[in-house]
Protein backbone atom coordinates (compact mmCIF):
# COMPACT_ATOMS: atom_id res chain seq x y z
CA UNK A 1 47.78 17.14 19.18
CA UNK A 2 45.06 19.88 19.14
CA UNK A 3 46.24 23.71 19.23
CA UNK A 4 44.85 23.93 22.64
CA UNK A 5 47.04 21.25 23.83
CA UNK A 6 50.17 22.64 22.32
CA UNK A 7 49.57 26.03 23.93
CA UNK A 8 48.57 24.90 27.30
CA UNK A 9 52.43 22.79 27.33
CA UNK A 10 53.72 25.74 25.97
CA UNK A 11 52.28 28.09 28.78
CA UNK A 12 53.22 25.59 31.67
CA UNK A 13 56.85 24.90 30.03
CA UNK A 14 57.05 28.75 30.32
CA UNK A 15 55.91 28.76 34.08
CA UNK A 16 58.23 25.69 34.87
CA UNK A 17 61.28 27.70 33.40
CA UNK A 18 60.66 30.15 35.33
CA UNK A 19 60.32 28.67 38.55
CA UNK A 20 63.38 26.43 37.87
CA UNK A 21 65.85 29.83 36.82
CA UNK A 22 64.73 31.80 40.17
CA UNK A 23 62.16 33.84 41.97
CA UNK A 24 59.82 35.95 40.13
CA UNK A 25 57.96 38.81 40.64
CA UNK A 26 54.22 38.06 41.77
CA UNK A 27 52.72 40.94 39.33
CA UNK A 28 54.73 39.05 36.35
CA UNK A 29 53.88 35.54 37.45
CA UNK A 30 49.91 36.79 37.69
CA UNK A 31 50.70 38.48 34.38
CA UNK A 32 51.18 35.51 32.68
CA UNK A 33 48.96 32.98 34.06
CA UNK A 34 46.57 35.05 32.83
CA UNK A 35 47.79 35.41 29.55
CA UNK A 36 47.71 31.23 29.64
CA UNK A 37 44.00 31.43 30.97
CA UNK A 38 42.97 33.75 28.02
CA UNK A 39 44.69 31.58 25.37
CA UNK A 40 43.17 28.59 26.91
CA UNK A 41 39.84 29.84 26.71
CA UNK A 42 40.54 31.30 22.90
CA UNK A 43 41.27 27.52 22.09
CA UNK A 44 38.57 26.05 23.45
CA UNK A 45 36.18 28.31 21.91
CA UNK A 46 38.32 27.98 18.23
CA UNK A 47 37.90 24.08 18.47
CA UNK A 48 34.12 24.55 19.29
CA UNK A 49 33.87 26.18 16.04
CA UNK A 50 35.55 23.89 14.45
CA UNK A 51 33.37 21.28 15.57
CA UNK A 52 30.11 23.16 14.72
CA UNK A 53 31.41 23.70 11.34
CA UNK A 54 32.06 20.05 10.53
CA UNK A 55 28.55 19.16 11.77
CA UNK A 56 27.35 21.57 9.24
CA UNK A 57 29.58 20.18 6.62
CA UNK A 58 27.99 16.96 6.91
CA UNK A 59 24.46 17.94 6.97
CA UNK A 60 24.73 19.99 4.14
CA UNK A 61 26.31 16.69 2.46
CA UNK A 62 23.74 14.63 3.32
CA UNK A 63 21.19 17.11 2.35
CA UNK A 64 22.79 17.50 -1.16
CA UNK A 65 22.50 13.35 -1.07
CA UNK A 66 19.26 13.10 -0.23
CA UNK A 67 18.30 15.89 -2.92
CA UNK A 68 20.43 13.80 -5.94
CA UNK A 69 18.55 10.98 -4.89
CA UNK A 70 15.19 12.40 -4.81
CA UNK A 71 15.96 13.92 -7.99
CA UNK A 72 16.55 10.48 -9.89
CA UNK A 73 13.31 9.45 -8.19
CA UNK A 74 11.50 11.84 -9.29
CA UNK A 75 12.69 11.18 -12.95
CA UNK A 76 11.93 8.08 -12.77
CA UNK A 77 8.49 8.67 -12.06
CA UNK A 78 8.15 11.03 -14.63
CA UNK A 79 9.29 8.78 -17.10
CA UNK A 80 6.87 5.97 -15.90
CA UNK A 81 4.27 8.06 -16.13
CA UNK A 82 4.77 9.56 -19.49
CA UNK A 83 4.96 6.04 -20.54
CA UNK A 84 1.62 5.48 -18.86
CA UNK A 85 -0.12 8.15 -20.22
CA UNK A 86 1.00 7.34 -23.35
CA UNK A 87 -0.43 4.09 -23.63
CA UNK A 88 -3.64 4.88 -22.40
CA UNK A 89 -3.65 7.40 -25.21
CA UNK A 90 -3.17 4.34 -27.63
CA UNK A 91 -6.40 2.40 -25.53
CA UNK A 92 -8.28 5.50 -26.48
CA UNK A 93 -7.52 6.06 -30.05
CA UNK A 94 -8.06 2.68 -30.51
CA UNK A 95 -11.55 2.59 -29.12
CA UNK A 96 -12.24 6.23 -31.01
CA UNK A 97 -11.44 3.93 -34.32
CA UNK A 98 -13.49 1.17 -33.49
CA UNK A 99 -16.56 3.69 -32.33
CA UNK A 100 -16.51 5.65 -36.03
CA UNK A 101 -16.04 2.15 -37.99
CA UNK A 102 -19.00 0.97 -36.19
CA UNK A 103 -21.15 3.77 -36.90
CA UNK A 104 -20.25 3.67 -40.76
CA UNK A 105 -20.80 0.44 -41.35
CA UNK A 106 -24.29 1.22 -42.35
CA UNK A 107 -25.35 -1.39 -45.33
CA UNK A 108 -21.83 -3.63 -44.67
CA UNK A 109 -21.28 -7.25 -44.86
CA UNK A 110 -20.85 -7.24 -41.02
CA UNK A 111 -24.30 -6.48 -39.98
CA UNK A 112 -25.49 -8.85 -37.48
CA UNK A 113 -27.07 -12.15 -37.64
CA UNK A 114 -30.50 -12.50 -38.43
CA UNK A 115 -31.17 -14.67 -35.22
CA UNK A 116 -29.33 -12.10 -33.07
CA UNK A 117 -30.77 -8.84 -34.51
CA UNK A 118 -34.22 -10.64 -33.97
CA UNK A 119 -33.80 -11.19 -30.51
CA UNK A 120 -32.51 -7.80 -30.20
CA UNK A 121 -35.36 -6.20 -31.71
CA UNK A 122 -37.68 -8.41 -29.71
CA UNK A 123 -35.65 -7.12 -26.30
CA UNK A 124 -36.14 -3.37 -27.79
CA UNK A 125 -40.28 -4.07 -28.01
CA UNK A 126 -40.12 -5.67 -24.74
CA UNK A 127 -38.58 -2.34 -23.04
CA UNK A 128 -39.89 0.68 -25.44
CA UNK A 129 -39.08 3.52 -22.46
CA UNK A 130 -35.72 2.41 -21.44
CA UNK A 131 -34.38 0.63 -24.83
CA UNK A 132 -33.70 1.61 -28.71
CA UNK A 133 -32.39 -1.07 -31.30
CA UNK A 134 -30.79 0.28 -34.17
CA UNK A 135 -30.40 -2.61 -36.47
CA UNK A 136 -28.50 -1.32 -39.48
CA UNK A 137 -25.54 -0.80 -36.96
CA UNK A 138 -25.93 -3.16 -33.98
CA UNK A 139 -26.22 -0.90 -31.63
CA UNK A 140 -28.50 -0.62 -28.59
CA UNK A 141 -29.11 2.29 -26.97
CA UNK A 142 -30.83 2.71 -23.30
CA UNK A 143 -32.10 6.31 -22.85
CA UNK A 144 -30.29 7.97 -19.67
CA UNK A 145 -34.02 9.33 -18.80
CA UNK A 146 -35.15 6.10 -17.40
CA UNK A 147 -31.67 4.85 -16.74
CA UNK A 148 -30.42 6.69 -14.57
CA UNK A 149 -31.60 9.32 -11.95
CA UNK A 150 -31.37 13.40 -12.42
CA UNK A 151 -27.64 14.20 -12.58
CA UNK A 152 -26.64 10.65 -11.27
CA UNK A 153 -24.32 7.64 -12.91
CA UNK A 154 -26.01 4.98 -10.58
CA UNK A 155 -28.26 2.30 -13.05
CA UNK A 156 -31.95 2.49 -11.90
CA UNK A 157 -33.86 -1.06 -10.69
CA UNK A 158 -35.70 -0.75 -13.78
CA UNK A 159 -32.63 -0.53 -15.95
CA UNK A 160 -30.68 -3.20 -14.20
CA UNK A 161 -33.33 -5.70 -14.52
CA UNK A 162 -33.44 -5.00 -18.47
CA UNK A 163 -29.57 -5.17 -18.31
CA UNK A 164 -29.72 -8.69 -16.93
CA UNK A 165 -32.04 -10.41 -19.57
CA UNK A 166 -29.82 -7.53 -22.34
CA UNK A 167 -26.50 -9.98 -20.86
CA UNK A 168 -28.08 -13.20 -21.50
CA UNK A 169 -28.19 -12.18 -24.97
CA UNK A 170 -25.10 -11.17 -25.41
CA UNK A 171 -23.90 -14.42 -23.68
CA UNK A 172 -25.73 -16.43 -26.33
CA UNK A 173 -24.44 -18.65 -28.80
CA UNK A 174 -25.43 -16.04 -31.79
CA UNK A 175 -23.36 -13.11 -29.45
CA UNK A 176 -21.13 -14.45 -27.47
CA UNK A 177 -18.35 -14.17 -30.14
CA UNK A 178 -18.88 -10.28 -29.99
CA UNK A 179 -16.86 -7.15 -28.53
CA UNK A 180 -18.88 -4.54 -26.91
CA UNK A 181 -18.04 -1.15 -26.41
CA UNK A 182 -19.96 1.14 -23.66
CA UNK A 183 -20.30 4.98 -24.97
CA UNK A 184 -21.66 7.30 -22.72
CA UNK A 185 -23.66 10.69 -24.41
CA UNK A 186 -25.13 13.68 -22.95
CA UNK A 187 -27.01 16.70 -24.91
CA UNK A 188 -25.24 20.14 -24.28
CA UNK A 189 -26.26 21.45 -21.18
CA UNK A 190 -23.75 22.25 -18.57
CA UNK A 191 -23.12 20.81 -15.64
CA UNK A 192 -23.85 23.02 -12.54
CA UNK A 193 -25.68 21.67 -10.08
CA UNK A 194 -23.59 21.28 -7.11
CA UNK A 195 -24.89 18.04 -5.83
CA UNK A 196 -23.50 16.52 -9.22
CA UNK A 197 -20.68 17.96 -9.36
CA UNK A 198 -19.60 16.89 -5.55
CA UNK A 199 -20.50 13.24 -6.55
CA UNK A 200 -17.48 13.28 -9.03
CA UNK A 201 -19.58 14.33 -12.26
CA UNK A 202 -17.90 17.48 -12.81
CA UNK A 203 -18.60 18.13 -16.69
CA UNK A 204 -19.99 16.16 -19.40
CA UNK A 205 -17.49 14.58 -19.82
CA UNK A 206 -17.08 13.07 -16.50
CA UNK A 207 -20.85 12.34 -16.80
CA UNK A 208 -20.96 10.25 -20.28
CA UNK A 209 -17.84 8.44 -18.90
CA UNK A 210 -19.56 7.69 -15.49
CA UNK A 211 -22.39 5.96 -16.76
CA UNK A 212 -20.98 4.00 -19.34
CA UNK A 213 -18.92 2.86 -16.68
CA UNK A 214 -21.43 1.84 -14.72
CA UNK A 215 -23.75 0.36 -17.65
CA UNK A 216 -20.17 -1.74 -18.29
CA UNK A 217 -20.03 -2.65 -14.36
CA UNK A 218 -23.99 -4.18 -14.45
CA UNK A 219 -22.67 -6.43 -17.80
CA UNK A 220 -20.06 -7.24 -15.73
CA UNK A 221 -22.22 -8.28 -12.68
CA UNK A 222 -24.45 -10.54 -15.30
CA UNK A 223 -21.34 -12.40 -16.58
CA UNK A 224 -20.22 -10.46 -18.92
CA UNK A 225 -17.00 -11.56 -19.51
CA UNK A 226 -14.72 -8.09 -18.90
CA UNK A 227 -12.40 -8.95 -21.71
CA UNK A 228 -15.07 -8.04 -24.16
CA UNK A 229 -15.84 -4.97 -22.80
CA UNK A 230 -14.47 -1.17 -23.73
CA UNK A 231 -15.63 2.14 -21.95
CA UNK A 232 -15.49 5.27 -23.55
CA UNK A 233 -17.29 8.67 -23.14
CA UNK A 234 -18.35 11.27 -25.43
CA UNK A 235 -20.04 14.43 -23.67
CA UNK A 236 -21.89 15.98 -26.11
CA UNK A 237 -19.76 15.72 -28.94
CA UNK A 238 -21.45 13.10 -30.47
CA UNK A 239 -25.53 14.07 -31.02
CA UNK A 240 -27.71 12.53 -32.89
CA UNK A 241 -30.17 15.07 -33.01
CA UNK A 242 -30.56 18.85 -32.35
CA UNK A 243 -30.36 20.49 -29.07
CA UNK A 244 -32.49 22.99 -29.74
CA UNK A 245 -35.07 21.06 -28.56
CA UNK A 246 -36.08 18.86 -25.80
CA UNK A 247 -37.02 16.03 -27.58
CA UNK A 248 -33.68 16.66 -29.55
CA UNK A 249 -31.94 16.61 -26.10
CA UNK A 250 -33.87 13.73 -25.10
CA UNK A 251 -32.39 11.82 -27.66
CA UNK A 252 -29.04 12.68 -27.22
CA UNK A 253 -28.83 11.78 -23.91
CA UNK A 254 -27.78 7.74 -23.68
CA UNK A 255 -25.73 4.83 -23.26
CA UNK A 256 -24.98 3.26 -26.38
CA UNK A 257 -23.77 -0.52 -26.60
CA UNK A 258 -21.92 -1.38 -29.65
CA UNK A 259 -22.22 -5.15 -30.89
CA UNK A 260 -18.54 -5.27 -32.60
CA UNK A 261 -18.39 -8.20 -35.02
CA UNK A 262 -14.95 -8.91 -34.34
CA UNK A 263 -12.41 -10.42 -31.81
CA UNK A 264 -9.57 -8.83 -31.50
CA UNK A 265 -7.83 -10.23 -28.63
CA UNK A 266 -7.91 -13.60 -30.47
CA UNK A 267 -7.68 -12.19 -34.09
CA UNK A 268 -10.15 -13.96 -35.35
CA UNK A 269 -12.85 -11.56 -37.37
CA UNK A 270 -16.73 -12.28 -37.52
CA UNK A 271 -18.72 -11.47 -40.60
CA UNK A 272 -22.60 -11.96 -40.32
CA UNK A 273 -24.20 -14.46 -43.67
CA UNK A 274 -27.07 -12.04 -43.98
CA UNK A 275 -27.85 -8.32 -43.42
CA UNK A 276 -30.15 -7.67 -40.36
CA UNK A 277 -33.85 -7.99 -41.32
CA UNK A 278 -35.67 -5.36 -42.41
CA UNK A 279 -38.76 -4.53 -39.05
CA UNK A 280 -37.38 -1.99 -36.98
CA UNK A 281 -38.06 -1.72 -33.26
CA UNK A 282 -41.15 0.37 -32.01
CA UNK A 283 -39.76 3.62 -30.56
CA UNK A 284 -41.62 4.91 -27.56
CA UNK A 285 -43.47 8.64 -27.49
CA UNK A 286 -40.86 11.22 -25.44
CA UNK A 287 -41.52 10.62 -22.04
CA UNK A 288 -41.06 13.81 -19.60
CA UNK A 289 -37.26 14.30 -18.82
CA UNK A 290 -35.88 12.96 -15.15
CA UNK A 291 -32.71 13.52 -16.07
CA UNK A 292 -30.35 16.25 -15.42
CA UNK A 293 -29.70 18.13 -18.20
CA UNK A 294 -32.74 18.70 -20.64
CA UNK A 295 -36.26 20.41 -19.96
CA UNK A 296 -38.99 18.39 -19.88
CA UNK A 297 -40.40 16.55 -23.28
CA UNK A 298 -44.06 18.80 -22.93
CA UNK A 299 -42.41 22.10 -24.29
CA UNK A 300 -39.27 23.57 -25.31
CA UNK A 301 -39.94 26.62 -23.38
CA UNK A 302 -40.72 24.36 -19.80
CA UNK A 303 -38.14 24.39 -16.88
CA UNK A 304 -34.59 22.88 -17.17
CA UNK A 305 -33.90 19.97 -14.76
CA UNK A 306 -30.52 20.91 -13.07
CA UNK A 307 -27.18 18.26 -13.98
């Protein structure tokens, strides 16, 4: 029974009393069911409250719910995350490692074959702008000048159709047996041209990464098989010559492929029978810079093309 219940029977036992014991005054009779109105109205308001309050109550309980459960979420991602992060860290150190014992294997007992480092070389002559064979360490580099466009990660016609016959080598008999890993280089020059930078290339690092990516992507398209291919970028922390000048830029600006002799996803290692021959690839004059981030190749002091 709810207060306003109790009082209202209270109120009307009163009134019945009173008419049952004799004749009342009509001022005292008023008096009272006035008095009975007031408390009725007091009730009703009181249980109003009451009910407000309890809707609160369980709002704020599902709230507090909601946030606990959110909360655990939330952790849980974290967690997943952290874990994620931390093996791509692993992918990464692991493909640093492999990068620096490939370019110190100068003079070791894993140089190439002699068939494949031929063909190579011959693939090098063939395309003298785009293409540089360094035989010592298996690695072939295409220059970004011709490879790509000023400030841009897309492979130019000219490049792709040299990456298509550079696939059928590496799908040979003498290669196929080989990891490769894509490193992207730039020179030092920043990245500020706005064009570049709304295309996604927002540093150098973006920018190395980017097109060894898509160098990676045309293997791919040629039958590549994916499994044997690594990504990594570099910015400019990895010249090979000075950036003081623009032929020094020129240089450092490229795509490097790097013939692993091993298989690691099988664990079974390659070892060549014979160091690389001795000829060396032609190497092409500098050719004027198209790319974003070096002055052109006729003078040091010429104008900058914009990244």
């Amino acid at each position: 029974m709810t207060a306003r219940t109790y009082v209202t029977r209270l109120v009307g036992l009163s009134l019945l009393g009173i008419s049952l014991t004799g004749c009342v005054s009509q001022e005292k009779y008023n008096a009272l069911k006035l008095a009975h109105d007031g408390l009725v109205e007091r009730i009703g308001e009181a249980d109003r409250e009451a009910q407000a309050a309890k809707a609160e109550s369980e709002a704020y309980k599902q709230q507090l719910a909601m946030f606990q459960q959110n909360g655990t979420g939330k952790d849980a991602m974290l967690m997943n995350l952290t874990q994620q992060n931390a093996q791509l860290q692993q992918q990464l150190d692991e493909l640093n490692r492999r990068y620096a014992d490939a370019i110190n294997r100068v003079g070791s007992p894993q140089a190439l074959p002699p068939e494949l480092t031929n063909v190579l070389q011959q693939f090098a002559q063939q395309n003298p702008d785009l293409v540089d064979f360094d035989a010592a360490r298996g690695i072939v580099k295409f220059k970004s000048d011709v490879t790509f466009a000023t400030g841009s990660a897309e492979v130019t016609a000219q490049a792709k159709q040299a990456i298509q016959r550079f696939a059928q080598i590496l799908n040979s008999p003498d290669a196929r047996g080989y990891e490769l890993l894509v490193a992207g280089h730039t020179d030092n020059q920043k990245v500020s041209n706005p064009a570049t930078i709304n295309a996604g290339h927002k540093d150098n690092w973006y920018l190395s990464a980017h097109r060894a990516i898509a160098v990676a992507q045309d293997l791919q398209r040629s039958n590549i098989d994916p499994q044997r291919l690594g990504v990594v970028g570099y910015a400019d922390q990895r010249p090979v010559a000075s950036n003081a000048t623009s032929q020094g830029k020129q240089q450092n600006r490229r795509v490097e492929v790097l013939i692993l002799p091993n298989t690691v996803r099988t664990g079974v290692a390659r070892s060549a029978p014979a160091p690389a021959p001795t000829r060396t690839a032609r190497r092409a004059a500098p050719q004027p810079s198209m790319n974003k981030d070096a002055p052109t190749a006729r003078t040091d002091q010429g104008p900058s093309y914009n990244k």
